[in-house]
N, C-alpha and C. Protein backbone atom coordinates (compact mmCIF):
# COMPACT_ATOMS: atom_id res chain seq x y z
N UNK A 1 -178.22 96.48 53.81
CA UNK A 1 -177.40 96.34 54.99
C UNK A 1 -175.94 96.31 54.55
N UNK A 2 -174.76 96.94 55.18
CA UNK A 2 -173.89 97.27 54.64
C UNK A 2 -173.09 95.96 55.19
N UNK A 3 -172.09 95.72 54.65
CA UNK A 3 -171.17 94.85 55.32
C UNK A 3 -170.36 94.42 56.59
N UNK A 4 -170.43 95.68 57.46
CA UNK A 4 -169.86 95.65 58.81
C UNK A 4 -171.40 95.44 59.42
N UNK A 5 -172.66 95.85 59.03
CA UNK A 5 -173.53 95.68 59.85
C UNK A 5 -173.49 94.22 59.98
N UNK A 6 -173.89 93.89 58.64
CA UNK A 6 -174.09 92.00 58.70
C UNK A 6 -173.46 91.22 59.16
N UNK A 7 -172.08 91.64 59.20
CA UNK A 7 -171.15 91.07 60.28
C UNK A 7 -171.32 90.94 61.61
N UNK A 8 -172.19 92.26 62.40
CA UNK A 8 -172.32 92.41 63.43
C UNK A 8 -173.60 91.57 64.01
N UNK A 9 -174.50 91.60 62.62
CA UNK A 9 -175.51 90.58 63.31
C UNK A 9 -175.16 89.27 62.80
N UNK A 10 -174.22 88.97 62.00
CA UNK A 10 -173.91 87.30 62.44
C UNK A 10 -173.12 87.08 63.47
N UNK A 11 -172.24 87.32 64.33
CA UNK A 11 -171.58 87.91 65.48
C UNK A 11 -173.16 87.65 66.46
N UNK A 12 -173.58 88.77 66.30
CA UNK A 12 -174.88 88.74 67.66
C UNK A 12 -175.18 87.30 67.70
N UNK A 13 -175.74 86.70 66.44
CA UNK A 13 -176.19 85.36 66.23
C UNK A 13 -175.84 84.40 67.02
N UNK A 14 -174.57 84.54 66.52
CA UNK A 14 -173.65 83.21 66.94
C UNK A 14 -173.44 83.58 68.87
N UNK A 15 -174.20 84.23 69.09
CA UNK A 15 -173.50 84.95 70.82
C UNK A 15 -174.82 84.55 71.41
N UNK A 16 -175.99 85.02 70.52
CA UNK A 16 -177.32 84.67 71.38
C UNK A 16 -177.99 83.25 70.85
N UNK A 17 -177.35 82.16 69.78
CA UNK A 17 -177.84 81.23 69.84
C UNK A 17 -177.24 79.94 70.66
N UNK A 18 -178.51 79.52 71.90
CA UNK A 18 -178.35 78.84 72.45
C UNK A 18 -177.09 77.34 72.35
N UNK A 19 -177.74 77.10 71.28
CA UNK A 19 -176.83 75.96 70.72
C UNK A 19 -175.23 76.36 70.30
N UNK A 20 -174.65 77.39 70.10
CA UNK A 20 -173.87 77.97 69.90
C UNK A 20 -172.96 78.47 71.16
N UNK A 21 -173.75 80.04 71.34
CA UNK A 21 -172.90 81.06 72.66
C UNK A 21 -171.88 81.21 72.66
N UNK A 22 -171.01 81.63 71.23
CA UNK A 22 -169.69 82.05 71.22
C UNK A 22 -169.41 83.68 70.66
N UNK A 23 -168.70 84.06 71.54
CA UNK A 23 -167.89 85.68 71.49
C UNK A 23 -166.99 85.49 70.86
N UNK A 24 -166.46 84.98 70.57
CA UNK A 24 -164.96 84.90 70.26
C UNK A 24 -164.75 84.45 68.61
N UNK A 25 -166.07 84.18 67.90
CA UNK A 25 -165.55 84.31 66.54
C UNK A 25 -165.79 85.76 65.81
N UNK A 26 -164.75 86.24 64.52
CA UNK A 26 -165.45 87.67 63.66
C UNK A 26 -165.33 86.84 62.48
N UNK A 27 -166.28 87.76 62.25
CA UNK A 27 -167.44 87.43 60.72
C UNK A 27 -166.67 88.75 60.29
N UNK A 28 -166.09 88.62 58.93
CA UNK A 28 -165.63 89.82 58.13
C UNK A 28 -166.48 89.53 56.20
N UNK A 29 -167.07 90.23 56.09
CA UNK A 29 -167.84 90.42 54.65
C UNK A 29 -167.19 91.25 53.77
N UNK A 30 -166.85 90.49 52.60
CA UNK A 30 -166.30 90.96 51.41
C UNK A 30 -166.64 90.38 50.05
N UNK A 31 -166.79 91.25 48.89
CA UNK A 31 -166.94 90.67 47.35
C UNK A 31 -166.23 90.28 46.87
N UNK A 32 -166.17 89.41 46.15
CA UNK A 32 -165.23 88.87 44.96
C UNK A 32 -165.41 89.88 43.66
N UNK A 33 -164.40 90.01 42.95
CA UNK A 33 -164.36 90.96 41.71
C UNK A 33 -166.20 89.96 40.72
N UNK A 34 -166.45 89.14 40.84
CA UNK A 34 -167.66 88.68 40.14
C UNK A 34 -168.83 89.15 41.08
N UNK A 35 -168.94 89.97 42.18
CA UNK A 35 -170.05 90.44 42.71
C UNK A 35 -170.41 89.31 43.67
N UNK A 36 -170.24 88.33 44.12
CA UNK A 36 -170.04 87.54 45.15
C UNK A 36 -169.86 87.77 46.54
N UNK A 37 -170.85 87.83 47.42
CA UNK A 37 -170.51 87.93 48.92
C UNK A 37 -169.59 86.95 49.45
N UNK A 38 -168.82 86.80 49.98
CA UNK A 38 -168.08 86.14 51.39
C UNK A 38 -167.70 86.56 52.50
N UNK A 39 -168.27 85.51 53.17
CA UNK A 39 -168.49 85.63 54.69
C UNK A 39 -166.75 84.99 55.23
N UNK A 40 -166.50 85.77 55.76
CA UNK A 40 -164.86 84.95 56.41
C UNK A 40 -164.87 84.88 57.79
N UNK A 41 -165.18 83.91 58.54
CA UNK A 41 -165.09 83.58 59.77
C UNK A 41 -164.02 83.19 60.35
N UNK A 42 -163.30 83.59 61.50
CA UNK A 42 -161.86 83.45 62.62
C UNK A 42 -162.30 83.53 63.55
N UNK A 43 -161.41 82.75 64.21
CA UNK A 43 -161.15 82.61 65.94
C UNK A 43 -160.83 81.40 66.26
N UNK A 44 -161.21 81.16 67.55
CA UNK A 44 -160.68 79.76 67.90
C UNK A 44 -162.17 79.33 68.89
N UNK A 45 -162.05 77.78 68.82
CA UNK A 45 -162.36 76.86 69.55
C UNK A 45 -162.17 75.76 69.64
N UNK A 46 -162.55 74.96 70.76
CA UNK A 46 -162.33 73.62 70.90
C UNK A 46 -162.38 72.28 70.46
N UNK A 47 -163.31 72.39 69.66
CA UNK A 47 -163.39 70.97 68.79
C UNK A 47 -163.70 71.66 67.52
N UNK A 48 -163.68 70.28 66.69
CA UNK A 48 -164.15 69.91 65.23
C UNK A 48 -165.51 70.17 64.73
N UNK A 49 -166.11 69.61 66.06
CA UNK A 49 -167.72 69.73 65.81
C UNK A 49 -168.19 70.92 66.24
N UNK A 50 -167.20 71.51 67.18
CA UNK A 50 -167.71 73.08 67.32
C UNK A 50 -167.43 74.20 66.44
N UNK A 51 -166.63 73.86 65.54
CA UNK A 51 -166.11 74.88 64.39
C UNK A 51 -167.42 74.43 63.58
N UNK A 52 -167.68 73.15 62.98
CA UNK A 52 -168.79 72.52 62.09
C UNK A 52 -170.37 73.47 62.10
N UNK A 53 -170.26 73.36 63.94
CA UNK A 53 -171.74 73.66 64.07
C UNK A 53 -171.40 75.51 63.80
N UNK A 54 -170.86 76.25 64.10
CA UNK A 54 -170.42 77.67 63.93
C UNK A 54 -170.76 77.74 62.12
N UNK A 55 -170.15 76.82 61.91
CA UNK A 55 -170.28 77.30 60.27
C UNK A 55 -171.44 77.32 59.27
N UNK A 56 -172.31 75.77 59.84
CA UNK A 56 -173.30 75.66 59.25
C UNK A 56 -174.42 76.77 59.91
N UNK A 57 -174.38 77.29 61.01
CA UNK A 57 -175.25 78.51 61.78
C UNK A 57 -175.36 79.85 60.78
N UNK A 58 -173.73 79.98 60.10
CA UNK A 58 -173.98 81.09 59.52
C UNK A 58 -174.14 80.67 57.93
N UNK A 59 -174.24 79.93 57.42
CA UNK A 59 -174.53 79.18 56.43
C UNK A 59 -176.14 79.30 56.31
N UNK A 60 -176.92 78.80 57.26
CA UNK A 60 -178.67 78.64 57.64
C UNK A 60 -178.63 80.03 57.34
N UNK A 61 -177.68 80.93 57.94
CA UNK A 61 -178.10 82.40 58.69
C UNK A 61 -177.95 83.37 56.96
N UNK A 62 -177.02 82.85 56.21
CA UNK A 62 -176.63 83.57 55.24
C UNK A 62 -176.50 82.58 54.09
N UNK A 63 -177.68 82.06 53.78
CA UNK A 63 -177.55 81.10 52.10
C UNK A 63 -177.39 81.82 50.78
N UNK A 64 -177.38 83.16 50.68
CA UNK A 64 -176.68 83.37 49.65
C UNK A 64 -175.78 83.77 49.81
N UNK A 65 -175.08 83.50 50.53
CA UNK A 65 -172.94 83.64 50.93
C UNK A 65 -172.27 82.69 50.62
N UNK A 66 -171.21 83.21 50.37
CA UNK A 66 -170.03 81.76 50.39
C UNK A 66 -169.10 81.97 51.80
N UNK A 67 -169.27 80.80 52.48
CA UNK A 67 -168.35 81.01 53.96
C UNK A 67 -167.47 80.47 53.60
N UNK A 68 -166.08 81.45 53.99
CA UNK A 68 -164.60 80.75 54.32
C UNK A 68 -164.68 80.76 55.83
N UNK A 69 -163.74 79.45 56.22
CA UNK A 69 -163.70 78.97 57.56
C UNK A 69 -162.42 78.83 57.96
N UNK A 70 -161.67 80.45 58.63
CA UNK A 70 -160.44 80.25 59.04
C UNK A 70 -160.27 80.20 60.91
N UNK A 71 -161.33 79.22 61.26
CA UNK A 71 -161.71 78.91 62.64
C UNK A 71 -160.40 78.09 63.07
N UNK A 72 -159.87 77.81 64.35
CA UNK A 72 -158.97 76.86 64.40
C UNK A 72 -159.22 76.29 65.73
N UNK A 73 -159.05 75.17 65.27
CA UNK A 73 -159.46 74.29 66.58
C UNK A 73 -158.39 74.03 67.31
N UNK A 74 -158.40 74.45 68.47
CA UNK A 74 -157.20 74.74 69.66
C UNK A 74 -157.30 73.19 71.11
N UNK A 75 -157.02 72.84 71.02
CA UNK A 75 -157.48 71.91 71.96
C UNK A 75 -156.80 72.00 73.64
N UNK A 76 -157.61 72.37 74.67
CA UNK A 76 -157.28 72.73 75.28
C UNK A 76 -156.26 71.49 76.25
N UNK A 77 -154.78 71.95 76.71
CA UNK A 77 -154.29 71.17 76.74
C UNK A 77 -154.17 71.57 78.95
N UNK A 78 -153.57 70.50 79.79
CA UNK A 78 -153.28 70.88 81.31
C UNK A 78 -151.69 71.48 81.12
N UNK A 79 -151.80 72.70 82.43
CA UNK A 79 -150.14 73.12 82.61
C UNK A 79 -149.63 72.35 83.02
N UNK A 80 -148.57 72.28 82.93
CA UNK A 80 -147.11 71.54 82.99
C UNK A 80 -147.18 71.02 84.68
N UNK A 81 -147.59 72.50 85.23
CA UNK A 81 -147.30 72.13 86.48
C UNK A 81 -148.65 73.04 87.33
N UNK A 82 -148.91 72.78 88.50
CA UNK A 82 -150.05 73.03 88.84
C UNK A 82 -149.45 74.33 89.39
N UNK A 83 -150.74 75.57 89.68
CA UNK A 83 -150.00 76.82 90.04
C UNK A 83 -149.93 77.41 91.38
N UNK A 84 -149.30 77.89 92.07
CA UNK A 84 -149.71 77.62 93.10
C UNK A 84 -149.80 78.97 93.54
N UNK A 85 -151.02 79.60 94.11
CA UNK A 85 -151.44 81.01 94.82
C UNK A 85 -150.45 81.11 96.13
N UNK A 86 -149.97 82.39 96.30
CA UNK A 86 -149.90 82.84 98.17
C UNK A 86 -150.55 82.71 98.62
C-alpha cells in the first residue's frame, strides 16, 4: 500500500469511527533516511482529550509507525457581540 493510500484509509478511519467522527484531520506518510514510517497528523480540534483519543486511534490503527502530532487544540471561544440577521 503506497503512502497516500494509507493516509487515505487512516483519514476514512478516523471519519467512520464512532468514537472519533472527525474530517478535519490529514494523515501525511513519510520515511526517515533509516527506513522508518511516520505518520504526521494536522488539523484542529477542541480539546486535549480529543487530540489524545485521535492519536492513540491511529497508533491501534498503525503500530508499526511512529506518529507525529501536529493537531492543535483550538478552543472554541463566544463572539464579541451577538450577530444580528435582517
Amino acid at each position: 500500500m503506497t503512502g497516500e493510500h494509507r493516509a487515505a484509509a487512516l483519514q476514512r478511519v478516523l471519519a467512520e469511527d464512532p468514537a472519533i467522527a472527525e474530517l478535519g484531520i490529514d494523515a501525511t506518510i513519510g520515511q526517515t533516511p533509516a527506513g522508518d514510517v511516520t505518520i504526521v497528523l494536522s488539523g484542529q480540534v477542541e480539546t486535549a482529550e480529543r487530540r489524545s483519543a485521535i492519536e492513540q486511534r491511529v497508533r491501534d490503527e498503525a503500530p508499526d509507525c511512529h506518529v507525529v502530532s501536529d493537531i492543535l487544540v483550538i478552543e472554541p471561544t463566544l463572539p464579541a457581540e451577538p450577530e444580528v440577521l435582517p
